[in-house]
N, C-alpha and C. Protein backbone atom coordinates (compact mmCIF):
# COMPACT_ATOMS: atom_id res chain seq x y z
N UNK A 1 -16.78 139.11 138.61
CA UNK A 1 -16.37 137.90 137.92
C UNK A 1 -14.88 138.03 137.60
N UNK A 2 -13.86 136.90 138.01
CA UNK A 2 -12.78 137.01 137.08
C UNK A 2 -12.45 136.60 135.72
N UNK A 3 -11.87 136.70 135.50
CA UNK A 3 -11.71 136.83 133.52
C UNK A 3 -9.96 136.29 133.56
N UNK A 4 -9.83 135.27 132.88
CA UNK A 4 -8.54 134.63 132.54
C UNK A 4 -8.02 134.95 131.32
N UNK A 5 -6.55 135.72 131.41
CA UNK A 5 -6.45 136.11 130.11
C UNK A 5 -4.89 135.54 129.70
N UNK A 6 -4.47 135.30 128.24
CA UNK A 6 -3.14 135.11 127.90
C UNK A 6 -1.86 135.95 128.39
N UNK A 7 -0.95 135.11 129.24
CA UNK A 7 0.02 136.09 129.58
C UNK A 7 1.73 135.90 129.11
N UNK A 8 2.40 136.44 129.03
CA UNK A 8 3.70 136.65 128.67
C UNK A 8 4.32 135.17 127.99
N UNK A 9 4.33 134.16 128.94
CA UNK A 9 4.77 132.86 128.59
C UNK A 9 3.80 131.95 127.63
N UNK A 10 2.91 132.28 127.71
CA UNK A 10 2.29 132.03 126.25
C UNK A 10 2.37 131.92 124.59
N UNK A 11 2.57 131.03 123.81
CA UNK A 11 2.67 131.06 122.42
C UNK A 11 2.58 131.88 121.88
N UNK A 12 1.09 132.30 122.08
CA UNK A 12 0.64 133.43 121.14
C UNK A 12 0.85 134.84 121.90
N UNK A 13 1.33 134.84 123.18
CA UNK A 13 1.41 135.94 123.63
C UNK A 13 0.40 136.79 124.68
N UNK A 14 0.61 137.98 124.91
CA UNK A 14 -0.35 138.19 125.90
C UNK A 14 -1.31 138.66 125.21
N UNK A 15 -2.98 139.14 125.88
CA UNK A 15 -4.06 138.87 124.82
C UNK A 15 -4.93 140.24 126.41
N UNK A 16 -5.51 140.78 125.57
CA UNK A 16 -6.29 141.70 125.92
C UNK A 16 -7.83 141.03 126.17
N UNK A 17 -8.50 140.11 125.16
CA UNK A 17 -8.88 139.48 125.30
C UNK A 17 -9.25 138.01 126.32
N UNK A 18 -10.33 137.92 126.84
CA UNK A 18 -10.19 136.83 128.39
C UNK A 18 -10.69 135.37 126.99
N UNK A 19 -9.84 134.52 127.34
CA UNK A 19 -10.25 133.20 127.18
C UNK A 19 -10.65 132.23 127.93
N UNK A 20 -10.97 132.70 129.35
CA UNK A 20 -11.42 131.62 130.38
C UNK A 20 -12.56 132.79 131.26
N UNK A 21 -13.57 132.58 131.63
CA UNK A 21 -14.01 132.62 133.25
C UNK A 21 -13.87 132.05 134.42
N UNK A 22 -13.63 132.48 135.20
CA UNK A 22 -13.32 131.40 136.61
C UNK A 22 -14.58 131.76 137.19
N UNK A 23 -15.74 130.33 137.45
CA UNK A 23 -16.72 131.02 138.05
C UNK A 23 -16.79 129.49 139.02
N UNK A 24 -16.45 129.98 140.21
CA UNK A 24 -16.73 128.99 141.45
C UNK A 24 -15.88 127.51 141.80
N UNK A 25 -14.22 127.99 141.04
CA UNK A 25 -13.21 127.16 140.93
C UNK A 25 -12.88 126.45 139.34
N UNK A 26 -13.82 126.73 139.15
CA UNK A 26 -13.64 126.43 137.48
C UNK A 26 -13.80 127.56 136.54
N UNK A 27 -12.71 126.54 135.25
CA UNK A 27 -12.56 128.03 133.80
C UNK A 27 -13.45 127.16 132.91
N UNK A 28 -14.57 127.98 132.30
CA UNK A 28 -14.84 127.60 131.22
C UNK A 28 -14.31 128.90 129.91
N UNK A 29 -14.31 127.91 129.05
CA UNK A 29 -13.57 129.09 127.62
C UNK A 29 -15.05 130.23 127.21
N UNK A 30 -14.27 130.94 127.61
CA UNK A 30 -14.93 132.76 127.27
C UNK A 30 -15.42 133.13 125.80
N UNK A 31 -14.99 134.29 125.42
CA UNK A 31 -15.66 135.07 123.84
C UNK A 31 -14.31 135.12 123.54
N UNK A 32 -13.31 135.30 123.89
CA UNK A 32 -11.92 135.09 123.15
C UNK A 32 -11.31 133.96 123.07
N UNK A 33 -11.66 133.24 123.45
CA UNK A 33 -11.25 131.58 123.56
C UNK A 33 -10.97 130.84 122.13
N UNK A 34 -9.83 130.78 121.26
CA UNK A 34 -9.82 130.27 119.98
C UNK A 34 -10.83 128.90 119.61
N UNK A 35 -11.49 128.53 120.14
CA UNK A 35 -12.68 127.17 120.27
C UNK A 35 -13.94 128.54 120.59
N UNK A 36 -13.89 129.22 120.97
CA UNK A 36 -14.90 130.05 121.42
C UNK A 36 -15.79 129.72 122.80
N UNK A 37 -16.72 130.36 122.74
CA UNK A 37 -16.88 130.50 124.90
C UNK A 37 -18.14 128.75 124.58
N UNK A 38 -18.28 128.44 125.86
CA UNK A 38 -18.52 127.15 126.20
C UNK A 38 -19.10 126.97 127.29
N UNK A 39 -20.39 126.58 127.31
CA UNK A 39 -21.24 126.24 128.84
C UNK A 39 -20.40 124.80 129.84
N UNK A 40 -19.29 124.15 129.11
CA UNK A 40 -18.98 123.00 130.35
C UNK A 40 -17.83 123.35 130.38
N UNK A 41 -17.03 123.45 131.59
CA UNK A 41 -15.94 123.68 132.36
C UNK A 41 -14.73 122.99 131.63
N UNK A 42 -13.52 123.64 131.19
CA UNK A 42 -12.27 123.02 131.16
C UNK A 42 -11.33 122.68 131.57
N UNK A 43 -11.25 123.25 133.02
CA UNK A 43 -10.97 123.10 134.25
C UNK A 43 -11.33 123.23 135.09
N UNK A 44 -10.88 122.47 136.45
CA UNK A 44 -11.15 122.66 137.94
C UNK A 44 -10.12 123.22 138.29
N UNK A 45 -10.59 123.78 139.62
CA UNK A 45 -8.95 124.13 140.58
C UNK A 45 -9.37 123.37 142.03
N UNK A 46 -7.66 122.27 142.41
CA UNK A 46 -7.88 121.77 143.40
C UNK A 46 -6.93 121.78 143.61
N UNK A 47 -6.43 122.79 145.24
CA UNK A 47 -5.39 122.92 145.96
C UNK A 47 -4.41 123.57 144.99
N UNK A 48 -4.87 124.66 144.47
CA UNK A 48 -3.94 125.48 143.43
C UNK A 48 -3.28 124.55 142.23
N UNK A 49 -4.01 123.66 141.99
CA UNK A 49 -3.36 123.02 140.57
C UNK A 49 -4.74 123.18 139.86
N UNK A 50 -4.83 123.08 138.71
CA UNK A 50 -5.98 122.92 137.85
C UNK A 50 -5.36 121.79 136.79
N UNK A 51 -6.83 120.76 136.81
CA UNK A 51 -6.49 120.12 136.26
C UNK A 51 -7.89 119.70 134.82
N UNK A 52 -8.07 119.04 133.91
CA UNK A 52 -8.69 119.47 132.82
C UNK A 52 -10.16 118.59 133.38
N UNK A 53 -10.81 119.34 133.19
CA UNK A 53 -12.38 119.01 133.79
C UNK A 53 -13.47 118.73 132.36
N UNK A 54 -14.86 118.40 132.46
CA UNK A 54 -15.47 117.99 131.34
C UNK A 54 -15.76 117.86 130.11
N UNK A 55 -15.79 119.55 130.05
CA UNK A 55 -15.80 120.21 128.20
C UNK A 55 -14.22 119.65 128.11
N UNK A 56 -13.02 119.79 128.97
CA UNK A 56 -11.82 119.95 128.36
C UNK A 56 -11.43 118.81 127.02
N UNK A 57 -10.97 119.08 125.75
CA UNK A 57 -10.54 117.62 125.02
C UNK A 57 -10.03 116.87 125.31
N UNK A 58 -8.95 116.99 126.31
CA UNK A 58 -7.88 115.62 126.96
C UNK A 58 -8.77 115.27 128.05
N UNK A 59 -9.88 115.80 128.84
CA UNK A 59 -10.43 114.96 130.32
C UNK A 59 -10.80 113.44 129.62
N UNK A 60 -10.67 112.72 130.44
CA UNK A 60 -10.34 112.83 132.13
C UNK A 60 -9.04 113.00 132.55
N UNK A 61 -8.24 113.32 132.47
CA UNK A 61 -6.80 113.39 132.78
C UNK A 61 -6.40 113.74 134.91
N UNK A 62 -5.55 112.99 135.16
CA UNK A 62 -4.89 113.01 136.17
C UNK A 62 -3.87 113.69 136.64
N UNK A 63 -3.18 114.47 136.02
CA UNK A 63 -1.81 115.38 136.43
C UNK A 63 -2.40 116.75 136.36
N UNK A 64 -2.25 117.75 136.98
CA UNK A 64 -2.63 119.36 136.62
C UNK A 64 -1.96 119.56 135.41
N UNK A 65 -2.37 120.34 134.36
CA UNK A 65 -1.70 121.16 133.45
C UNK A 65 -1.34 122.21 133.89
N UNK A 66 -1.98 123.00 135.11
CA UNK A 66 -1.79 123.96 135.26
C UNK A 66 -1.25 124.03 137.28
N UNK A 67 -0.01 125.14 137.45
CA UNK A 67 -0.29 125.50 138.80
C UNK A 67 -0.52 127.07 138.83
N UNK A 68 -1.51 127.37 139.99
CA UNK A 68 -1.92 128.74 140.37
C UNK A 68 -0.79 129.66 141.38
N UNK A 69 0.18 130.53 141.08
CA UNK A 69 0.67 131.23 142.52
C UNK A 69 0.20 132.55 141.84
N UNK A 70 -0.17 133.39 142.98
CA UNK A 70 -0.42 134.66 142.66
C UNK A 70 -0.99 135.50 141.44
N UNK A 71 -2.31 134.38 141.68
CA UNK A 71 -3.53 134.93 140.17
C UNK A 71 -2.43 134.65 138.58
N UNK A 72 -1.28 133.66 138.61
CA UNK A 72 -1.16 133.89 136.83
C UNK A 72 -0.87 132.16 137.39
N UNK A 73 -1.40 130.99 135.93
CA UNK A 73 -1.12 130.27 135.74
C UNK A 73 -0.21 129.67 135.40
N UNK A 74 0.42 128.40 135.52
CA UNK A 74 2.33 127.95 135.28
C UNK A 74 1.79 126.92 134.47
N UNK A 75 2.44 126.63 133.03
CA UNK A 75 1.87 124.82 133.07
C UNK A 75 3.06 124.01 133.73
N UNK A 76 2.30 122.76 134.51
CA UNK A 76 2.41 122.03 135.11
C UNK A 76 2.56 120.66 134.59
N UNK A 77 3.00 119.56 135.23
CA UNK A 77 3.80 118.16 135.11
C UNK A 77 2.60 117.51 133.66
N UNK A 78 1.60 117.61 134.28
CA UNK A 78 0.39 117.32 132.96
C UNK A 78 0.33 118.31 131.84
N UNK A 79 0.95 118.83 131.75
CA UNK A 79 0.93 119.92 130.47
C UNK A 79 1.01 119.14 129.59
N UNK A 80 0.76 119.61 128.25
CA UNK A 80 1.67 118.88 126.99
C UNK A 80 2.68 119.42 126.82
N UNK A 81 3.03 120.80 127.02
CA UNK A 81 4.63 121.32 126.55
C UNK A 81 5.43 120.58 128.13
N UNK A 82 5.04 120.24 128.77
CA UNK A 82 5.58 120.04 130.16
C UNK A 82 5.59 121.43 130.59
N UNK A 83 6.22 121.09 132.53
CA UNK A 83 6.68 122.09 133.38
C UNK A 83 6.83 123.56 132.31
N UNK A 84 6.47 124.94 133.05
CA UNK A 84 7.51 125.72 132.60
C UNK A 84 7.02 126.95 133.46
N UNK A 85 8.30 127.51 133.79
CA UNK A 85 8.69 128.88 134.35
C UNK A 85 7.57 130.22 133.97
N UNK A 86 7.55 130.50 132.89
CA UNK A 86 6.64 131.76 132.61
C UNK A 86 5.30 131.53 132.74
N UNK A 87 4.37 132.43 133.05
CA UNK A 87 2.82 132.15 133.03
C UNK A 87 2.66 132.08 131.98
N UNK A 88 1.43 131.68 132.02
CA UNK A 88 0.38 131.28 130.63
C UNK A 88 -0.58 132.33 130.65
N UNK A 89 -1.22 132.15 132.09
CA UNK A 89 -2.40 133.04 131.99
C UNK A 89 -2.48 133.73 133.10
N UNK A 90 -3.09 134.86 133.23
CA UNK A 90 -3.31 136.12 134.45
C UNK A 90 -4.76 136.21 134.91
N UNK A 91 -5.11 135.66 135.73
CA UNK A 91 -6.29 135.99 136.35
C UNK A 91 -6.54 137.46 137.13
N UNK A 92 -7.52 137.77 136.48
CA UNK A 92 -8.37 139.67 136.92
C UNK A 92 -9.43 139.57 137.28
N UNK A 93 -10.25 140.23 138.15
CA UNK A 93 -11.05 140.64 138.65
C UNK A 93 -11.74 141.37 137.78
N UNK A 94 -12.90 141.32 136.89
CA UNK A 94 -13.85 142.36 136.12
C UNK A 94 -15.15 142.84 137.10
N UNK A 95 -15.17 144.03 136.73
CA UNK A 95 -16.91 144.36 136.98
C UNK A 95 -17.78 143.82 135.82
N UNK A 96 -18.77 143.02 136.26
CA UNK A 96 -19.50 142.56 135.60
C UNK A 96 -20.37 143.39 134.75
């Protein structure tokens, strides 16, 4: 399973703790997740953007918040902070 965790460009910083699962293109919020973990999806991923899916509070929304390069997340044109340079989040590989 991968495990989505807070990374560098983040508010609060980077986090040892996973606040997302990615299970089959979608994150739902994990056991570290400040809302806490959640059976409906907060995102999708389509064509390396993720954009906010069912459980999320802003869906239905149309712009990605997020883009994917190389397992860490960017927010994207749909963000609320807008665009920005540093990741948010780092996607890992766990043994289950």
């Amino acid at each position: 399973m991968k495990k989505v965790f807070p990374d560098c460009g983040h508010p609060q910083g980077q986090r040892v703790v996973p606040w997302f699962r990615l299970v089959e293109g979608q994150l739902y919020p994990d056991y570290g997740h400040p809302k806490g973990e959640k059976s409906k999806p907060w995102y999708f991923i389509l064509n390396d953007k993720l954009y906010p899916d069912v459980g999320h509070p802003e869906w239905p929304r149309r712009t990605p918040f997020y883009r994917l390069v190389n397992d860490k997340l960017y927010p994207d044109v749909g963000h609320p902070d807008g665009p920005g340079e540093q990741p948010w989040f780092r996607i890992i590989a766990e043994n289950d």
